[in-house]
N, C-alpha and C. Protein backbone atom coordinates (compact mmCIF):
# COMPACT_ATOMS: atom_id res chain seq x y z
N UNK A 1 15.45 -26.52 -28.67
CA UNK A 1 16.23 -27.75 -28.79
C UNK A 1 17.63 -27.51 -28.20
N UNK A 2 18.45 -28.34 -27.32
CA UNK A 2 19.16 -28.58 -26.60
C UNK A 2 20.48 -28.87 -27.46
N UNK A 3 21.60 -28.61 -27.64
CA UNK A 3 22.52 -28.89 -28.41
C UNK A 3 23.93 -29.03 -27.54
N UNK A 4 24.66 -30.38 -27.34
CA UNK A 4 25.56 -31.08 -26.77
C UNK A 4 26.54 -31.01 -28.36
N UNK A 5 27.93 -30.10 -27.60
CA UNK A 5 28.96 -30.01 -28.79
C UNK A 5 30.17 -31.15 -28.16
N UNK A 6 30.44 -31.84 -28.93
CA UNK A 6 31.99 -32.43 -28.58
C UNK A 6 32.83 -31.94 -29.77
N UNK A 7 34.43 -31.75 -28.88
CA UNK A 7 35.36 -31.33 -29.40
C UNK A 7 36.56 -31.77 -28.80
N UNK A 8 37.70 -31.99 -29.53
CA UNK A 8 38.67 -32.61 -28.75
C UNK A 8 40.26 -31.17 -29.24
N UNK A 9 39.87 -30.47 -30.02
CA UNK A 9 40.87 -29.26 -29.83
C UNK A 9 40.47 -27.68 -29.95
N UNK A 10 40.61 -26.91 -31.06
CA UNK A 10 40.67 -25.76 -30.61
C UNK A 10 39.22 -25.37 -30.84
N UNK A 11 38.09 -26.21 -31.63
CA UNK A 11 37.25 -25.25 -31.45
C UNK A 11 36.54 -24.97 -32.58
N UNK A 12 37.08 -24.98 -33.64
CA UNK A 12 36.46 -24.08 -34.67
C UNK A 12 35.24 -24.25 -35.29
N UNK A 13 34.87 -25.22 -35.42
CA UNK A 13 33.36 -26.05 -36.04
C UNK A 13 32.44 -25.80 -34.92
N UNK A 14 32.91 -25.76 -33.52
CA UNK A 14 31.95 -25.75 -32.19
C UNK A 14 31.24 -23.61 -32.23
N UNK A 15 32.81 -22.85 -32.46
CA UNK A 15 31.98 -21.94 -32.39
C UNK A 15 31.68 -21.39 -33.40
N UNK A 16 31.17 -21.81 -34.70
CA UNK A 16 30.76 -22.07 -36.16
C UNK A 16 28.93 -22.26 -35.32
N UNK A 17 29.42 -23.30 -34.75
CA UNK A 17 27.80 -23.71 -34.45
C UNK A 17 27.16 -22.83 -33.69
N UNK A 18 28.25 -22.61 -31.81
CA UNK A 18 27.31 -21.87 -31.20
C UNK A 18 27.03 -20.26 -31.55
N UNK A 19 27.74 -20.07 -32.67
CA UNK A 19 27.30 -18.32 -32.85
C UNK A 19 26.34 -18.18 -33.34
N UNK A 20 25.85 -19.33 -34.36
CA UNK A 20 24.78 -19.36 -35.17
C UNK A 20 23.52 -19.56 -34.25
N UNK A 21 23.61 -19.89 -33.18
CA UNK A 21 22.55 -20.87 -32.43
C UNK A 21 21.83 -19.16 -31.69
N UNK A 22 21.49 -18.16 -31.95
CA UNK A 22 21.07 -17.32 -31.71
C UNK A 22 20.17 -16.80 -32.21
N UNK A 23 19.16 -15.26 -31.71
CA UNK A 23 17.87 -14.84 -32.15
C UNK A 23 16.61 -16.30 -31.97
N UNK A 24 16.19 -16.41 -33.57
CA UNK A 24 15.09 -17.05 -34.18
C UNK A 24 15.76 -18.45 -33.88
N UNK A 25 16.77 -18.61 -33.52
CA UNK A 25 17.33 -20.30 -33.97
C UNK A 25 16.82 -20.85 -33.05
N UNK A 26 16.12 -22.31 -33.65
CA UNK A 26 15.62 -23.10 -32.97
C UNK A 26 15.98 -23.93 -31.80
N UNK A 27 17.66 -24.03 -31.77
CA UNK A 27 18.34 -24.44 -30.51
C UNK A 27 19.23 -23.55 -30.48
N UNK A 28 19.43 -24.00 -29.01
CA UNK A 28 20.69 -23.32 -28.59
C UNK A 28 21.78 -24.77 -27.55
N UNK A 29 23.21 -24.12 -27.78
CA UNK A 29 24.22 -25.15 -27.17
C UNK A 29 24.16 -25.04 -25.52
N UNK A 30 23.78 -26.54 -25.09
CA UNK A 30 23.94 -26.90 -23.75
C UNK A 30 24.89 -27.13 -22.79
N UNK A 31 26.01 -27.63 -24.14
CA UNK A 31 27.56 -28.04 -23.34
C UNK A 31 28.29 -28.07 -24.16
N UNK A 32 29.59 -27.85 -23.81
CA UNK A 32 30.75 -28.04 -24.62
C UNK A 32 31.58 -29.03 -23.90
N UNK A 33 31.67 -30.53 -24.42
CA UNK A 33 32.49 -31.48 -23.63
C UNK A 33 33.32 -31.84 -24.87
N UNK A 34 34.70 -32.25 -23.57
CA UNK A 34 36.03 -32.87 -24.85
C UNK A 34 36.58 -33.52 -24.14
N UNK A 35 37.39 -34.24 -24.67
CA UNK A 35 38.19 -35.72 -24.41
C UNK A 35 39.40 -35.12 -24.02
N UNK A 36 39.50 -33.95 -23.98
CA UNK A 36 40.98 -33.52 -23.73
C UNK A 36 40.86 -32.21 -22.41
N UNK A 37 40.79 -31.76 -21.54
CA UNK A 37 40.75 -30.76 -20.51
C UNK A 37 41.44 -29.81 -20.79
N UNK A 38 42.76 -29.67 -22.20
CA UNK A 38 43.79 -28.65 -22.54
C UNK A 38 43.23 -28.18 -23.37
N UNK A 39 41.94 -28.69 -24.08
CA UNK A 39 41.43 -28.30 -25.78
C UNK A 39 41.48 -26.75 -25.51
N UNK A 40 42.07 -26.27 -26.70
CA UNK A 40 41.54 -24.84 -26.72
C UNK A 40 39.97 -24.56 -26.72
N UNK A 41 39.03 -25.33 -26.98
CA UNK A 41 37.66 -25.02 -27.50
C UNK A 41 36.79 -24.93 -26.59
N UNK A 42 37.19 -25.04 -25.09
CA UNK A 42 36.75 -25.33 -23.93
C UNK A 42 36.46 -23.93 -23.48
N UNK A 43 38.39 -22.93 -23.05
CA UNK A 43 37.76 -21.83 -22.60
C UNK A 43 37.15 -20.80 -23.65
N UNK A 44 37.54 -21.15 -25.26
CA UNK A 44 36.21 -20.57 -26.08
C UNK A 44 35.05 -20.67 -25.66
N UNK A 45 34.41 -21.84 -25.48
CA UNK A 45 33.25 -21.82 -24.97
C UNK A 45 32.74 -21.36 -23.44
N UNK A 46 33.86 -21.40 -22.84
CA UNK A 46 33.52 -20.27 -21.46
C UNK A 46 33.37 -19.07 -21.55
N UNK A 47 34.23 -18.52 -22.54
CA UNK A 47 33.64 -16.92 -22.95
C UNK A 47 33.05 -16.89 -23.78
N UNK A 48 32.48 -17.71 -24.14
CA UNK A 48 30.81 -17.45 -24.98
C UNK A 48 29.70 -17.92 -24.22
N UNK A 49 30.01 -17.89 -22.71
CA UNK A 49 28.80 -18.31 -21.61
C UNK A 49 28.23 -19.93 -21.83
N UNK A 50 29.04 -20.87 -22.51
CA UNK A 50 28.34 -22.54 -22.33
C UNK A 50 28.86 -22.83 -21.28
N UNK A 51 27.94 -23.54 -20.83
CA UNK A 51 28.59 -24.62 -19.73
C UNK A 51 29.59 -25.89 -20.08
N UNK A 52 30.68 -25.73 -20.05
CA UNK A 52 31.75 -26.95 -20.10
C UNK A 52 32.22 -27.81 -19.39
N UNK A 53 32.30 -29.12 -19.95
CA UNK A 53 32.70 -30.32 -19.27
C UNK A 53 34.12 -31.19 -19.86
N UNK A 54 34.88 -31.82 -19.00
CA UNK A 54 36.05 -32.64 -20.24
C UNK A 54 36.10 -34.08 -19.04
N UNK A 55 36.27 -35.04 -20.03
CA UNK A 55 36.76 -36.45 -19.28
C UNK A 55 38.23 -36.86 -20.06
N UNK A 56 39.11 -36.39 -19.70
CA UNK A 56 40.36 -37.04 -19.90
C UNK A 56 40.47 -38.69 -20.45
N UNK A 57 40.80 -38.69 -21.60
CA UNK A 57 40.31 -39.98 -22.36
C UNK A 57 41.99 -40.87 -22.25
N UNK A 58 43.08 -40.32 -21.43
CA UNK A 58 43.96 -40.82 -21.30
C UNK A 58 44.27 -42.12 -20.07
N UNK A 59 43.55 -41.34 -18.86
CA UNK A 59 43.27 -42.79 -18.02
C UNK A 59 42.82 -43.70 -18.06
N UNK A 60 42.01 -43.84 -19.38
CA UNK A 60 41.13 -45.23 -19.45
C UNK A 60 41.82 -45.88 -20.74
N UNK A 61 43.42 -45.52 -20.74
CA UNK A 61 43.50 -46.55 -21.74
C UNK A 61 43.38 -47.85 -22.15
N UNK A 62 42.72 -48.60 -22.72
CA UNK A 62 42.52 -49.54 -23.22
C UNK A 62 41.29 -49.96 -22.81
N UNK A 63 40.39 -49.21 -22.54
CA UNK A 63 39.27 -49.26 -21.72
C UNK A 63 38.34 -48.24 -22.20
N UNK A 64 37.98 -48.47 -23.56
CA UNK A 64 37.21 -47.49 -23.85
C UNK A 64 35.24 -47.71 -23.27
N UNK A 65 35.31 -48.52 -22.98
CA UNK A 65 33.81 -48.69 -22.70
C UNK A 65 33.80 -47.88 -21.00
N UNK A 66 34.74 -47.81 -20.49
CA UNK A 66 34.75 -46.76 -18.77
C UNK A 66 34.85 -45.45 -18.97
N UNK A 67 35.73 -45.11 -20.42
CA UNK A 67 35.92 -43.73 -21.04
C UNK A 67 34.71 -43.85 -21.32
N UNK A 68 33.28 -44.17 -22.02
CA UNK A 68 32.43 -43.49 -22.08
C UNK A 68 31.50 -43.59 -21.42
N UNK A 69 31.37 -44.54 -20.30
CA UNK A 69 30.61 -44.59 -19.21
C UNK A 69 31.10 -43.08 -18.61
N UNK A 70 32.05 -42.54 -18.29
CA UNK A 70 32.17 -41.58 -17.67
C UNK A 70 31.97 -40.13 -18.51
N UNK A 71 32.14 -40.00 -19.86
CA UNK A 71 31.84 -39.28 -20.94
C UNK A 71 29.91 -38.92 -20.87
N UNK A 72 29.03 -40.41 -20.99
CA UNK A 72 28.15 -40.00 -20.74
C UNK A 72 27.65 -39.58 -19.44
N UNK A 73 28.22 -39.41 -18.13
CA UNK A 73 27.96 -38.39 -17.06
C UNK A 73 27.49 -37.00 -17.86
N UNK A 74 28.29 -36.50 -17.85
CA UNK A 74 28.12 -34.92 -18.08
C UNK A 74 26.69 -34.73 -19.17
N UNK A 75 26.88 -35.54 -20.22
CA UNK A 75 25.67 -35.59 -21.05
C UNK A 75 24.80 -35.65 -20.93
N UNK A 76 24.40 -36.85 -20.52
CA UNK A 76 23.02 -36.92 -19.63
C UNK A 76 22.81 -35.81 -18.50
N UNK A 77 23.67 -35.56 -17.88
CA UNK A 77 22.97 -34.01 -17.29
C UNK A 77 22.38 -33.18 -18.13
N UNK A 78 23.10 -32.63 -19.29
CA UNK A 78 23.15 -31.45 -20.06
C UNK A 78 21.28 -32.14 -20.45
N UNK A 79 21.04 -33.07 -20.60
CA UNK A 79 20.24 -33.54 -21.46
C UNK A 79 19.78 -33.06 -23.04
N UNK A 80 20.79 -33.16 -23.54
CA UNK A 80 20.56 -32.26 -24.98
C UNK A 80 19.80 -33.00 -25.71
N UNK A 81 19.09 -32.71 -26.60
CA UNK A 81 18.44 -33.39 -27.77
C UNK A 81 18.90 -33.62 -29.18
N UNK A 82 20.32 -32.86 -29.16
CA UNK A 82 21.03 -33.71 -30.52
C UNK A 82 22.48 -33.36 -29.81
N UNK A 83 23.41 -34.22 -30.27
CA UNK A 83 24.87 -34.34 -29.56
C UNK A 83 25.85 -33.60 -31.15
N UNK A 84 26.54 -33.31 -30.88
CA UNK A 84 27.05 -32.60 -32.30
C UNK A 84 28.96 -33.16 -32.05
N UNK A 85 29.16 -33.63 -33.22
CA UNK A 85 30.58 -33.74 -32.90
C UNK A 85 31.50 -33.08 -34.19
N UNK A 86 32.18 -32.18 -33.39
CA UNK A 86 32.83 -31.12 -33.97
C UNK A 86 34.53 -31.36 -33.86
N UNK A 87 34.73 -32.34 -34.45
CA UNK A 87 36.45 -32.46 -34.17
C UNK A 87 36.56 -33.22 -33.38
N UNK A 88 35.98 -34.28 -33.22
CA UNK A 88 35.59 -34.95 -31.85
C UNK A 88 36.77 -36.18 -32.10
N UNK A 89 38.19 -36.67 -31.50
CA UNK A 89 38.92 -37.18 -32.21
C UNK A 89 39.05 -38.88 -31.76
N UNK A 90 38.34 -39.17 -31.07
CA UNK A 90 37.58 -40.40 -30.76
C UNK A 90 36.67 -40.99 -31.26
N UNK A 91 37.36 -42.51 -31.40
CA UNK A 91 36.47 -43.71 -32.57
C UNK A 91 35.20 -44.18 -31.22
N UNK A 92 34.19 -43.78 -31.05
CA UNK A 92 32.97 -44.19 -30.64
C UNK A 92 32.46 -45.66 -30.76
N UNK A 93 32.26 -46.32 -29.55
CA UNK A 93 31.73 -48.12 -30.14
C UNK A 93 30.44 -48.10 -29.72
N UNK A 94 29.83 -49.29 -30.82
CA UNK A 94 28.51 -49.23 -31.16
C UNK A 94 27.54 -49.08 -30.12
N UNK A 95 28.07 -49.31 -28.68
CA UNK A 95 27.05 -49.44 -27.69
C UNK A 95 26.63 -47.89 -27.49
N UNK A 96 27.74 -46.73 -27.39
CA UNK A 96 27.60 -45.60 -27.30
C UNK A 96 26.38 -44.97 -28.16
N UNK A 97 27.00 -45.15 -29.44
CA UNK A 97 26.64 -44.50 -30.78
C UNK A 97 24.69 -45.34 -30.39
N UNK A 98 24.67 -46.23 -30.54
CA UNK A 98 22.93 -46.85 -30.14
C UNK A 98 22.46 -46.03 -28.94
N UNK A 99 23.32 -45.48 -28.01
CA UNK A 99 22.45 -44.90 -26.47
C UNK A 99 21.72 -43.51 -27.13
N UNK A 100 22.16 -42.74 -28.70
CA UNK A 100 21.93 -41.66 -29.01
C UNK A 100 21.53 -41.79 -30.66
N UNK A 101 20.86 -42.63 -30.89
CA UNK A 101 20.95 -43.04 -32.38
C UNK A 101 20.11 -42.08 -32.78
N UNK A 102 20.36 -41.69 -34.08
CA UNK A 102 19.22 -40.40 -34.52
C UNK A 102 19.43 -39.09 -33.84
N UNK A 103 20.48 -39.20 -32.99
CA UNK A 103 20.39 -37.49 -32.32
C UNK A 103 21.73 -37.56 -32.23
N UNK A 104 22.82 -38.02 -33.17
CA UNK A 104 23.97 -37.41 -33.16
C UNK A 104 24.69 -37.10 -34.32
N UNK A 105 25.58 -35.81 -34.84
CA UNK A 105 25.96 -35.87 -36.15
C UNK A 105 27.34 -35.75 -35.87
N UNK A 106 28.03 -35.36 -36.91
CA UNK A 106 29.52 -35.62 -37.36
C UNK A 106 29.96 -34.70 -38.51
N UNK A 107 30.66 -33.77 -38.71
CA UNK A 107 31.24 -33.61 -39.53
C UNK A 107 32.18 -33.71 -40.20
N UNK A 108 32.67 -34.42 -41.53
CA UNK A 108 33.68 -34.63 -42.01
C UNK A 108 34.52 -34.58 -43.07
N UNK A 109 35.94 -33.83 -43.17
CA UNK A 109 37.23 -33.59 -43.45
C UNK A 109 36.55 -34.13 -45.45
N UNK A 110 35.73 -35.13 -45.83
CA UNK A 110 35.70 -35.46 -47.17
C UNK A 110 34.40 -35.53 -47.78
N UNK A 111 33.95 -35.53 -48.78
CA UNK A 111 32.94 -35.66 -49.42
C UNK A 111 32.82 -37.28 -49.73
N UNK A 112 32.36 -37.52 -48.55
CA UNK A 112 32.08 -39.09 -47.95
C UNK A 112 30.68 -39.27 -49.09
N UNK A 113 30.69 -40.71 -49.78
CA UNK A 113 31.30 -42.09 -48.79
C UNK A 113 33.12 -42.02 -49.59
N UNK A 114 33.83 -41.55 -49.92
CA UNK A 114 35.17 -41.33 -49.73
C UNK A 114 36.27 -41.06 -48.63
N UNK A 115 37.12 -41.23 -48.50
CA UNK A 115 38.14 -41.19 -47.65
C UNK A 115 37.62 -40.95 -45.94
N UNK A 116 37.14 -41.86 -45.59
CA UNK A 116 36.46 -41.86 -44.08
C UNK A 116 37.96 -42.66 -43.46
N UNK A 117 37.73 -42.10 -42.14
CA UNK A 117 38.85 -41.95 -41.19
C UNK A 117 40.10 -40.75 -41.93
N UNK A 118 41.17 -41.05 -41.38
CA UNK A 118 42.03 -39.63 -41.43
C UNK A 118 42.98 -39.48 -42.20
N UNK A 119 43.97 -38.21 -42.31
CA UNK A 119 44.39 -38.08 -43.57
C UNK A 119 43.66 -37.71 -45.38
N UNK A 120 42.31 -37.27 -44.64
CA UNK A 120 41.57 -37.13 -45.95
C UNK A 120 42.06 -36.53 -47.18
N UNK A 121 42.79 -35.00 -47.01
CA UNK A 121 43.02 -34.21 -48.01
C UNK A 121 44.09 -34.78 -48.60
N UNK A 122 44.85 -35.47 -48.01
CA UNK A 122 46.10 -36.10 -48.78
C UNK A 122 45.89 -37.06 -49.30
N UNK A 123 44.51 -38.22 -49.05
CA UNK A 123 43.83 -38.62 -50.13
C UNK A 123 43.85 -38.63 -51.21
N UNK A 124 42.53 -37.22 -50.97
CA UNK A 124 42.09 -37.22 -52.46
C UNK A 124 42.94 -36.10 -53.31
N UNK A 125 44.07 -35.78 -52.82
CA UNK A 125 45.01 -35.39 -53.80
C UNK A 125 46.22 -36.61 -54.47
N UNK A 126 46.15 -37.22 -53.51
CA UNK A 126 46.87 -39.10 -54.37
C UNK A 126 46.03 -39.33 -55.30
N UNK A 127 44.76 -39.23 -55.14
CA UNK A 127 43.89 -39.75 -56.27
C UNK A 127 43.57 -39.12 -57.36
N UNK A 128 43.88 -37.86 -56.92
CA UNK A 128 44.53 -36.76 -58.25
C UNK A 128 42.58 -36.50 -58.48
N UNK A 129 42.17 -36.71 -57.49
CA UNK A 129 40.47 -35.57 -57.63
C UNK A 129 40.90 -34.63 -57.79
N UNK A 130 39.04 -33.76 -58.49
CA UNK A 130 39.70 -32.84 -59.06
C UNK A 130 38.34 -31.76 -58.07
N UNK A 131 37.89 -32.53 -57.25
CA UNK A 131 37.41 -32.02 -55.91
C UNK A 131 36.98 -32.42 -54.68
N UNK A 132 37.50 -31.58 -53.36
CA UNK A 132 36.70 -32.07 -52.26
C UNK A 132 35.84 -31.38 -51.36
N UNK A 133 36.33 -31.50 -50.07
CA UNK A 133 35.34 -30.92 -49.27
C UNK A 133 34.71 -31.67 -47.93
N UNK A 134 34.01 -31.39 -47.55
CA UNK A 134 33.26 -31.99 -46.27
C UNK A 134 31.87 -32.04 -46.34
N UNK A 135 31.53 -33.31 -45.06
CA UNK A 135 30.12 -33.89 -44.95
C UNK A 135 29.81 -33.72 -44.02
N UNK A 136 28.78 -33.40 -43.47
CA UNK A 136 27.48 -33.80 -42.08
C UNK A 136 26.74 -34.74 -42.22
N UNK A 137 26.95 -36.18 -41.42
CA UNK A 137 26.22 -36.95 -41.79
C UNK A 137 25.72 -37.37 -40.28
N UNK A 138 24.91 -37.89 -39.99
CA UNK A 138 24.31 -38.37 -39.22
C UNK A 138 25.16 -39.88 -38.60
N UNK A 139 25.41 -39.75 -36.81
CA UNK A 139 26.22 -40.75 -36.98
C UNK A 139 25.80 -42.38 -36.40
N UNK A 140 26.57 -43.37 -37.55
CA UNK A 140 26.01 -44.85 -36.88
C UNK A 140 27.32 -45.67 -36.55
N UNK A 141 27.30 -46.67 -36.10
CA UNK A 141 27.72 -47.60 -35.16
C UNK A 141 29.50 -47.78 -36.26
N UNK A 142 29.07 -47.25 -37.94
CA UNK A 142 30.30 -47.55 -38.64
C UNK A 142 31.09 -46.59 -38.55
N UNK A 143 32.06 -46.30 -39.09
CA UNK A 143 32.73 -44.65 -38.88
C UNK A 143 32.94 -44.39 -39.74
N UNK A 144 32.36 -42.93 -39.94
CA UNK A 144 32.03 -42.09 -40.82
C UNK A 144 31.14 -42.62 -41.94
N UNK A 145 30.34 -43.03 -41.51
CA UNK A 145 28.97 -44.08 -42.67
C UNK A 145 27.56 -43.50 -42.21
N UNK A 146 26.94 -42.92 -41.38
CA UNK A 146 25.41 -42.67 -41.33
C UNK A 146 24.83 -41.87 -42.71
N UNK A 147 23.85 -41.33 -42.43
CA UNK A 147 23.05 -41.11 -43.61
C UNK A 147 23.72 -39.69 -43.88
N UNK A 148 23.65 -39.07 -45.28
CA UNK A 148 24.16 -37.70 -45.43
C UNK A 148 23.25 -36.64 -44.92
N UNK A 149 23.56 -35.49 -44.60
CA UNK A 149 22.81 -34.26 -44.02
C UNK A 149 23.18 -33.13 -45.39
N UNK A 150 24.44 -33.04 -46.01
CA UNK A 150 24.99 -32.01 -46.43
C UNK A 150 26.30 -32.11 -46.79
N UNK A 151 26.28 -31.99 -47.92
CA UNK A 151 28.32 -31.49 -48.42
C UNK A 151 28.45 -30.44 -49.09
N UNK A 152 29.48 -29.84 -48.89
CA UNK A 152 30.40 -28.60 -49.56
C UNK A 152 31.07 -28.80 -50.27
N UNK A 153 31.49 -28.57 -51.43
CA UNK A 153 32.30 -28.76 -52.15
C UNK A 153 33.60 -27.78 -52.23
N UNK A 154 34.89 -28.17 -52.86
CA UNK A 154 35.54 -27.10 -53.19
C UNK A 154 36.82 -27.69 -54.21
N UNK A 155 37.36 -26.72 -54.74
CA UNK A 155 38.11 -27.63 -56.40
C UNK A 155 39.55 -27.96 -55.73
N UNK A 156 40.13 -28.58 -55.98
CA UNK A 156 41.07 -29.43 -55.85
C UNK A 156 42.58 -28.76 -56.70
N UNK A 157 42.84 -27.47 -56.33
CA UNK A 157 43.75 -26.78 -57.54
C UNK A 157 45.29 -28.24 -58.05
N UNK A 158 45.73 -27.61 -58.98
CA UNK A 158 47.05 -28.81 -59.78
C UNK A 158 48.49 -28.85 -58.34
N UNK A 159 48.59 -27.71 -57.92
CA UNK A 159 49.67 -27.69 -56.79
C UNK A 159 49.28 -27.98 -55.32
N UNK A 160 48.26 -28.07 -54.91
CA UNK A 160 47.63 -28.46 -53.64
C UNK A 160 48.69 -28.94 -52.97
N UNK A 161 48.70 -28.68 -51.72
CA UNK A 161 49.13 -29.51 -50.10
C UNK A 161 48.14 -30.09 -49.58
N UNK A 162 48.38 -30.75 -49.00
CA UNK A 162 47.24 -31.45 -47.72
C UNK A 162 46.33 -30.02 -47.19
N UNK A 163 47.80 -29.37 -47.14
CA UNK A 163 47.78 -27.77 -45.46
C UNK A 163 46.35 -27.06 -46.28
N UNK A 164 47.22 -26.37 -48.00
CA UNK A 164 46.48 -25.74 -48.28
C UNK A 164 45.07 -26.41 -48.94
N UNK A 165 44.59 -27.46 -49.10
CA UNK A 165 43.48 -27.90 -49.55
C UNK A 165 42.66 -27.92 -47.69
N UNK A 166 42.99 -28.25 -46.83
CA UNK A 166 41.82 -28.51 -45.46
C UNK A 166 42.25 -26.74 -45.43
N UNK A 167 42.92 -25.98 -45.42
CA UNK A 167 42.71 -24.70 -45.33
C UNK A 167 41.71 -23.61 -46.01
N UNK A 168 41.23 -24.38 -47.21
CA UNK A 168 40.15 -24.26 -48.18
C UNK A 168 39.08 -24.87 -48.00
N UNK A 169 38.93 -26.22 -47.50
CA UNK A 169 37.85 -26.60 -46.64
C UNK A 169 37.14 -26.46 -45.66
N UNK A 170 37.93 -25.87 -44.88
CA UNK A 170 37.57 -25.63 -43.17
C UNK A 170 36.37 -24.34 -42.88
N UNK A 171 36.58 -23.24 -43.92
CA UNK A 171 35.54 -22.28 -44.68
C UNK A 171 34.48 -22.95 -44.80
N UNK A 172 34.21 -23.64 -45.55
CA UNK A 172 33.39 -24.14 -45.52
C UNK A 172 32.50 -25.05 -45.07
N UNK A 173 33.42 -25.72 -43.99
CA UNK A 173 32.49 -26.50 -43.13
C UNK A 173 32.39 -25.76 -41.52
N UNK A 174 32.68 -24.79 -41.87
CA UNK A 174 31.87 -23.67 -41.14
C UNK A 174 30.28 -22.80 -41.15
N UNK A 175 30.69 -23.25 -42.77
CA UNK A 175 29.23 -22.70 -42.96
C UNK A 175 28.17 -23.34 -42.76
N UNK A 176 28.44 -25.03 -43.51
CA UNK A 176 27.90 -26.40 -43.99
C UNK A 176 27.02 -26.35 -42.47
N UNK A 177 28.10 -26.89 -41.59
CA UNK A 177 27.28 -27.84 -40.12
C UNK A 177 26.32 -26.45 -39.56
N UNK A 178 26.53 -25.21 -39.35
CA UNK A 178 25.52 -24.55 -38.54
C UNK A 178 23.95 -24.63 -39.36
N UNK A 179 24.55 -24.58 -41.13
CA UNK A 179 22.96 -24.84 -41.81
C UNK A 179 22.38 -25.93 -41.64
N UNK A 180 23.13 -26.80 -41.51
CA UNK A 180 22.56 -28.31 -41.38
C UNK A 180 21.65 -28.29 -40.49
N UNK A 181 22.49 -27.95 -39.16
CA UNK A 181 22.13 -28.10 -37.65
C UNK A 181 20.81 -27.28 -37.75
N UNK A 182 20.66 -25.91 -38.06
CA UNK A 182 19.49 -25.31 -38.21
C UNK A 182 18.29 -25.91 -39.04
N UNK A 183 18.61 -26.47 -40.03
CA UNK A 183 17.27 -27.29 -40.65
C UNK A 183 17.03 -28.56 -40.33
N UNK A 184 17.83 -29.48 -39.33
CA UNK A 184 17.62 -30.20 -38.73
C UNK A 184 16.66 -30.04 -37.65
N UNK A 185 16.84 -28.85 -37.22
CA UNK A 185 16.46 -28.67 -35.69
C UNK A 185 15.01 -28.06 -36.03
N UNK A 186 14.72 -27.53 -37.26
CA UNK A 186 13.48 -26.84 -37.16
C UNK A 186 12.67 -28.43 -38.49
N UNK A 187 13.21 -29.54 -38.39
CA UNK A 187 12.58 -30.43 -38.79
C UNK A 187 12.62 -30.60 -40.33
N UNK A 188 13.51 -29.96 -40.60
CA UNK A 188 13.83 -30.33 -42.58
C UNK A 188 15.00 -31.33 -42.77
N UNK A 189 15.05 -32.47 -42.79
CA UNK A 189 16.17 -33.29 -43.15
C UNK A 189 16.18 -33.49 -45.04
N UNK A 190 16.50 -32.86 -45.70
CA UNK A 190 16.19 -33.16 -46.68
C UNK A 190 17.96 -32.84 -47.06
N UNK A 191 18.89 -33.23 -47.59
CA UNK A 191 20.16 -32.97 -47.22
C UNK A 191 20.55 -31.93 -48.46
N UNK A 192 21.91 -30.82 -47.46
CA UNK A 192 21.74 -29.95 -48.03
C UNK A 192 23.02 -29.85 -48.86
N UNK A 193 23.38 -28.98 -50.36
CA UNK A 193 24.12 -29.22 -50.93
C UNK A 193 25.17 -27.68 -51.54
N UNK A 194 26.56 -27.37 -50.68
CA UNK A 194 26.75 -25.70 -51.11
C UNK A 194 27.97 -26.19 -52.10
N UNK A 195 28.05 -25.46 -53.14
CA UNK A 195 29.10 -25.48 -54.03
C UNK A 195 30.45 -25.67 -54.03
């Protein structure tokens, strides 16, 4: 199985995924494309041997339907069989998200259906939770709404920052998306759940 990573900075969830994607694993990563040509996560993925692509999402301002007419170039080459978005910092419109329905996921910053879109950890520390964490969910036409794959949990200490609560998260959705991605790919959707 073919695996298409998007990323729009340094990386970290992308090579979470492609290290795992080795031996016995049922896929391996096809491309590493980002909306940004400066991302750090790009020449990561050149010295881990992917093939990389970027479409500069700044010339098409206000024109997001030409930004992904040109986005899906590179993709459709790669022809991957699931698209993975790893930090990917672009709101996707429904025509896109339908060209790949069922073969694209998302990981995200909260233990959704809570705090979808951004600013999560500072959230759910306003709301004085007393935990969070991140999701893999499968993605649809809403943002941050498809079906769940998997969440992580983690406790919510009394002094928290924003910094240090996603600094406590990020661990773990390191671990979260490569398991996902692996029991996805060898055909177990049954969604998965780490402490």
């Amino acid at each position: 199985m073919k695996v298409a990573i998007l990323i729009s900075g340094s990386g970290s969830n992308m090579v979470a995924l492609a290290q795992s994607m080795t031996g016995d694993h049922p896929a391996r990563p096809c491309l590493v494309l980002s909306n940004d040509p400066d991302a750090g996560g790009l020449a990561k993925a050149r010295a881990m041997g992917i093939p990389t692509a970027a479409v500069d999402h700044r010339p098409f301002k206000g024109d997001r339907a030409a930004f992904e007419a040109a986005l899906l170039e590179p993709l459709q080459a790669a022809q991957p069989d699931l698209v993975a978005l790893a930090g990917f910092m672009r709101v996707l419109t429904a025509d896109f998200v339908r060209g790949l329905e069922g073969r694209m996921l998302n990981i995200h910053p909260s233990l959704l259906p809570k705090y979808k879109g951004l600013n999560t950890h500072a959230r759910a520390i306003a709301a004085g939770d007393t935990e969070a964490g991140c999701t893999v969910h499968k993605v649809t036409a809403a943002l941050d709404d498809g079906p769940i794959l998997g969440q992580a949990r983690v406790p919510v200490l009394p002094d928290d920052t924003p910094e240090q609560l996603a600094a406590r998260v990020l661990p773990m959705e390191h671990q979260l998306y490569p398991l996902v991605l692996r029991r996805l790919a060898m055909g177990d959707r049954r969604p998965v759940s780490l402490p």
